[in-house]
C-alpha atoms as a PDB file:
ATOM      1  CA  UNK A   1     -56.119 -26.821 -49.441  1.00  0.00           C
ATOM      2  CA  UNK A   2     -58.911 -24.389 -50.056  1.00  0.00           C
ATOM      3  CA  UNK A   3     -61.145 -26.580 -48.243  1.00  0.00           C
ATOM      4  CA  UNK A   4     -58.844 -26.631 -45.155  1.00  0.00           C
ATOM      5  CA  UNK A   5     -58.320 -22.694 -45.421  1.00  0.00           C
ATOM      6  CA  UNK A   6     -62.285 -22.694 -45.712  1.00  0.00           C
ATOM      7  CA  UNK A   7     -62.820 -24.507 -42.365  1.00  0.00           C
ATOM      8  CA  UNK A   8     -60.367 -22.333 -40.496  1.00  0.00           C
ATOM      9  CA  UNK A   9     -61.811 -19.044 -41.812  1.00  0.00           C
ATOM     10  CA  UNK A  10     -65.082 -19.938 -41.088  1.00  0.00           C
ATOM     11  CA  UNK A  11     -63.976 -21.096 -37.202  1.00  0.00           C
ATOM     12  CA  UNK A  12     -62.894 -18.069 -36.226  1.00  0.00           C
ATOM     13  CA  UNK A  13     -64.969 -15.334 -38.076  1.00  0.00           C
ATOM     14  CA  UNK A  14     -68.207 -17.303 -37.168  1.00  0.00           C
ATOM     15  CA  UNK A  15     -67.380 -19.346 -34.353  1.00  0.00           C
ATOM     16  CA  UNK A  16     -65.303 -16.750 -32.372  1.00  0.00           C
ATOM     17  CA  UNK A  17     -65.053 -13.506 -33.202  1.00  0.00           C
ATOM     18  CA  UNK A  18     -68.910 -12.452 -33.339  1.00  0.00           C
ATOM     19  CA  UNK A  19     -68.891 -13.495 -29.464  1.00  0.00           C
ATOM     20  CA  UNK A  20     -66.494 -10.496 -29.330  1.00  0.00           C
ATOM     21  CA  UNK A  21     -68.515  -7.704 -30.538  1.00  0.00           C
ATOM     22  CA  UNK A  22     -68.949  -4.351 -28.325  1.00  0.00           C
ATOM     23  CA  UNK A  23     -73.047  -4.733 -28.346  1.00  0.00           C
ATOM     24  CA  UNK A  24     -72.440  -8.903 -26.909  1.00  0.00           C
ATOM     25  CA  UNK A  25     -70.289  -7.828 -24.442  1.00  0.00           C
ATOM     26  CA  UNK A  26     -72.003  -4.960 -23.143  1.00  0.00           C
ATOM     27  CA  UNK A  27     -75.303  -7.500 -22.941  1.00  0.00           C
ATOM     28  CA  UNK A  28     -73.475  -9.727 -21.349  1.00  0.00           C
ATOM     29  CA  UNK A  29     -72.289  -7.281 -18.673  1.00  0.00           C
ATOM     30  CA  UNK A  30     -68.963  -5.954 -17.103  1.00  0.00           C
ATOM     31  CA  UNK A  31     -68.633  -8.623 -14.432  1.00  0.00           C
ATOM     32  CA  UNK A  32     -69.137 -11.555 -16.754  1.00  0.00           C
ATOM     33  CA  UNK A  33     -67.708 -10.067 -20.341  1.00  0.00           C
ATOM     34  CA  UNK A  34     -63.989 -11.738 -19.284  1.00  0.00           C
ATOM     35  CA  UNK A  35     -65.682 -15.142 -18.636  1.00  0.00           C
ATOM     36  CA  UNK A  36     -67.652 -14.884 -21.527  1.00  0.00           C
ATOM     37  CA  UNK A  37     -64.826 -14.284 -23.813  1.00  0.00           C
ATOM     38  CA  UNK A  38     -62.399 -16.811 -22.465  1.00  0.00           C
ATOM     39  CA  UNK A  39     -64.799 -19.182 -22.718  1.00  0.00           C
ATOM     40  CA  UNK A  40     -65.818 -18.636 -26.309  1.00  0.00           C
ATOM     41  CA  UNK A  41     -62.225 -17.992 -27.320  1.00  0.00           C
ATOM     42  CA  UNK A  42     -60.964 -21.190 -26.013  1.00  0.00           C
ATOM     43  CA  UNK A  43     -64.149 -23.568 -27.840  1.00  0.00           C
ATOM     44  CA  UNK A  44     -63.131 -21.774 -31.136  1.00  0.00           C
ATOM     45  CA  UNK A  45     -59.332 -22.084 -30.766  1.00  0.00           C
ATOM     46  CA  UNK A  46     -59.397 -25.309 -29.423  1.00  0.00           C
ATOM     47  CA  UNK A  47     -61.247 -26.483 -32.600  1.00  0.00           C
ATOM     48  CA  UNK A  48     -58.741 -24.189 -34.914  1.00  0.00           C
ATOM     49  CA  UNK A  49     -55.980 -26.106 -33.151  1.00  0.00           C
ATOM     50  CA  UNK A  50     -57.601 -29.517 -34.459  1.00  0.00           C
ATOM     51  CA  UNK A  51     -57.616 -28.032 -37.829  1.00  0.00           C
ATOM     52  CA  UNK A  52     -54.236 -26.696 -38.322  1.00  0.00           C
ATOM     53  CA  UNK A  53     -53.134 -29.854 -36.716  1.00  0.00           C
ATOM     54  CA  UNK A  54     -54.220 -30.936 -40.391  1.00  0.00           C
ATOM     55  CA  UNK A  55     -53.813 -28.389 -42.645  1.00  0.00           C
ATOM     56  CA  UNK A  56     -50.550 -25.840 -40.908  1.00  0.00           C
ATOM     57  CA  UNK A  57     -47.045 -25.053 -42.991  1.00  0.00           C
ATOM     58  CA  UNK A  58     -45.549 -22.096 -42.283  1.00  0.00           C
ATOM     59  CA  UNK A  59     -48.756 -20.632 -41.617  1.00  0.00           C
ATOM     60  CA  UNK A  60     -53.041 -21.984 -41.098  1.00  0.00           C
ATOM     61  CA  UNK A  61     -52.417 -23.520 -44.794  1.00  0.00           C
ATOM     62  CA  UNK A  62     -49.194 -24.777 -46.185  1.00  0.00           C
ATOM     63  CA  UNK A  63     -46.702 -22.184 -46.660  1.00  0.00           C
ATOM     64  CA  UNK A  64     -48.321 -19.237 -48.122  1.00  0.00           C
ATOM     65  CA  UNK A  65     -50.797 -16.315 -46.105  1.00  0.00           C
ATOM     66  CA  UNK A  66     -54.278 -16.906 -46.801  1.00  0.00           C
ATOM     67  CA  UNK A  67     -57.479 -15.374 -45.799  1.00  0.00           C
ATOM     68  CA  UNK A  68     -57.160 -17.677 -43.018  1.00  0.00           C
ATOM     69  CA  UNK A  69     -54.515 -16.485 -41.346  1.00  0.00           C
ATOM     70  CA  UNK A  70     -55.944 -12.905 -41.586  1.00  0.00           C
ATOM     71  CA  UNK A  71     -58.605 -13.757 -39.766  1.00  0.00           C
ATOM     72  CA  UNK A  72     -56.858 -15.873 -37.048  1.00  0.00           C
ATOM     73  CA  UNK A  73     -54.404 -13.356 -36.019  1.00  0.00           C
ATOM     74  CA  UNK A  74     -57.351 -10.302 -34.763  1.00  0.00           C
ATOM     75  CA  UNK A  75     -58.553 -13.350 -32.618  1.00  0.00           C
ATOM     76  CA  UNK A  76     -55.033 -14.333 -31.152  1.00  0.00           C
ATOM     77  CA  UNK A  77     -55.018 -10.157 -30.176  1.00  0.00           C
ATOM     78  CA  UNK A  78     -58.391 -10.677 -28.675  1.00  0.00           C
ATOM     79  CA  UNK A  79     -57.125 -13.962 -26.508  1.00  0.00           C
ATOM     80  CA  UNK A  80     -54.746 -11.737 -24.763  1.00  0.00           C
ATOM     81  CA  UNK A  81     -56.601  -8.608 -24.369  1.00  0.00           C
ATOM     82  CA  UNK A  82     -58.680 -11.124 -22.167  1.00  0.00           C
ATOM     83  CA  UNK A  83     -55.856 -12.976 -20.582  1.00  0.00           C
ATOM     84  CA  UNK A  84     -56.583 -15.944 -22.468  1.00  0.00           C
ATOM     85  CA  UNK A  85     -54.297 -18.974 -21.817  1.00  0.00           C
ATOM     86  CA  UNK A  86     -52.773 -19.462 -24.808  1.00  0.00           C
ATOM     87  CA  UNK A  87     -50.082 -22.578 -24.176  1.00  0.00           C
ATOM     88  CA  UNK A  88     -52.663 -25.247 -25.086  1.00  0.00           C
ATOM     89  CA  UNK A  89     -52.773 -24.067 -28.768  1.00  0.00           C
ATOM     90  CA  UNK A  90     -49.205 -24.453 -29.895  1.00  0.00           C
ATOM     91  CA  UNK A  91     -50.055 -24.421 -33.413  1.00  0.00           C
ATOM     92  CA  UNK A  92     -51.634 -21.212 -33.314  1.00  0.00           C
ATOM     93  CA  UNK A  93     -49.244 -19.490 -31.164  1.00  0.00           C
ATOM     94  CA  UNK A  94     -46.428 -20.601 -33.517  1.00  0.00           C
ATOM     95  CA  UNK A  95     -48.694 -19.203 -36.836  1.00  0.00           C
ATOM     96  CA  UNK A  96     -49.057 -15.689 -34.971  1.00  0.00           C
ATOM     97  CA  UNK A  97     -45.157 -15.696 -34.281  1.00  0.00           C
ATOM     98  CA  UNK A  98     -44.106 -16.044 -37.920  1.00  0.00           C
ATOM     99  CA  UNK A  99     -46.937 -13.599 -38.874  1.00  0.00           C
ATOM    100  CA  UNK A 100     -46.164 -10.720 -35.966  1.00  0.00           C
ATOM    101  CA  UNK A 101     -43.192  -9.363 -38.212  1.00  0.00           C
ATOM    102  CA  UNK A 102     -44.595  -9.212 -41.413  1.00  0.00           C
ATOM    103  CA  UNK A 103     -45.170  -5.848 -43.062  1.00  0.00           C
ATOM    104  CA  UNK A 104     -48.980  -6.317 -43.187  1.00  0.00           C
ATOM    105  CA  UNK A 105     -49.819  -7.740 -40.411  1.00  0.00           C
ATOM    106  CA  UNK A 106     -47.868  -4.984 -38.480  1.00  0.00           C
ATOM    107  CA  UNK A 107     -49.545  -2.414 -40.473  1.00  0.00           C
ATOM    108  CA  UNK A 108     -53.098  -4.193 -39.475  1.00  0.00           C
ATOM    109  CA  UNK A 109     -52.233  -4.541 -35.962  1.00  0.00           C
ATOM    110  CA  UNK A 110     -54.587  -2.041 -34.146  1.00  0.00           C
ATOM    111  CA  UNK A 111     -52.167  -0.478 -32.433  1.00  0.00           C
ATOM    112  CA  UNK A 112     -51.503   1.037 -35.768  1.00  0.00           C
ATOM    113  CA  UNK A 113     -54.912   2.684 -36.640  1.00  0.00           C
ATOM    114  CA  UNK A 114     -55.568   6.498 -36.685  1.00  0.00           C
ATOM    115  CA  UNK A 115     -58.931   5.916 -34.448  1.00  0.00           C
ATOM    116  CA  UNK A 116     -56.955   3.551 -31.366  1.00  0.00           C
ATOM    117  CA  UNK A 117     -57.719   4.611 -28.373  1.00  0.00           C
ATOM    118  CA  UNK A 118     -54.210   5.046 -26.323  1.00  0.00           C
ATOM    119  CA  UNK A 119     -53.635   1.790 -24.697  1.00  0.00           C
ATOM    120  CA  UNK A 120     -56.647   0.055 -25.155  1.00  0.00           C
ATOM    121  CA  UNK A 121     -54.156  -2.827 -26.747  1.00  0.00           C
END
């Protein structure tokens, strides 16, 4: 299983959410940011989905929280701040139900740190 929790990890903190940084998307530009993220967040998810499809419990590996899901769920937040479709990754959608509820994840959320700007989630 580490070698599944491995792959999914390294999807979405090299494949996705680097493509989200402030300095990319003020490069890229205001009138293209939203394109630019969709399009990166749906490659990465898309091959996250494949990989759960192997490797999901409970949550992105069996039935315990691993580094995994930690860093799946900032990039499910970062799907919807840009309006990202999110119905053709069931898998993923189901992971960041079970996981919105739980005591660290909630305390994670950003919505929950001193420095968030008000609504800007």
């Amino acid at each position: 299983m580490e070698k599944e929790m491995q792959k999914a990890f390294k999807r979405s903190t090299s494949g996705i959410q680097p493509l989200q940084n402030l300095t990319v998307l003020i490069y890229v530009g205001e009138e293209r940011k939203n394109d630019w993220a969709k399009h990166w967040i749906n490659r990465g998810f898309r091959a996250v989905e494949k990989l759960l499809a192997a490797s999901a419990g409970k949550y992105c590996v069996g039935d315990e929280i691993t580094l995994a899901d930690c860093c799946l769920i900032p990039q499910v937040f970062n799907a919807r701040r840009f309006h990202v479709d999110l119905r053709p990754f069931p898998t993923i959608i189901r992971i960041d139900r079970e996981l919105e509820n739980h005591p660290a994840f909630v305390a994670a959320h950003p919505s929950q740190q001193p420095d968030c700007p008000p609504r800007s989630y």
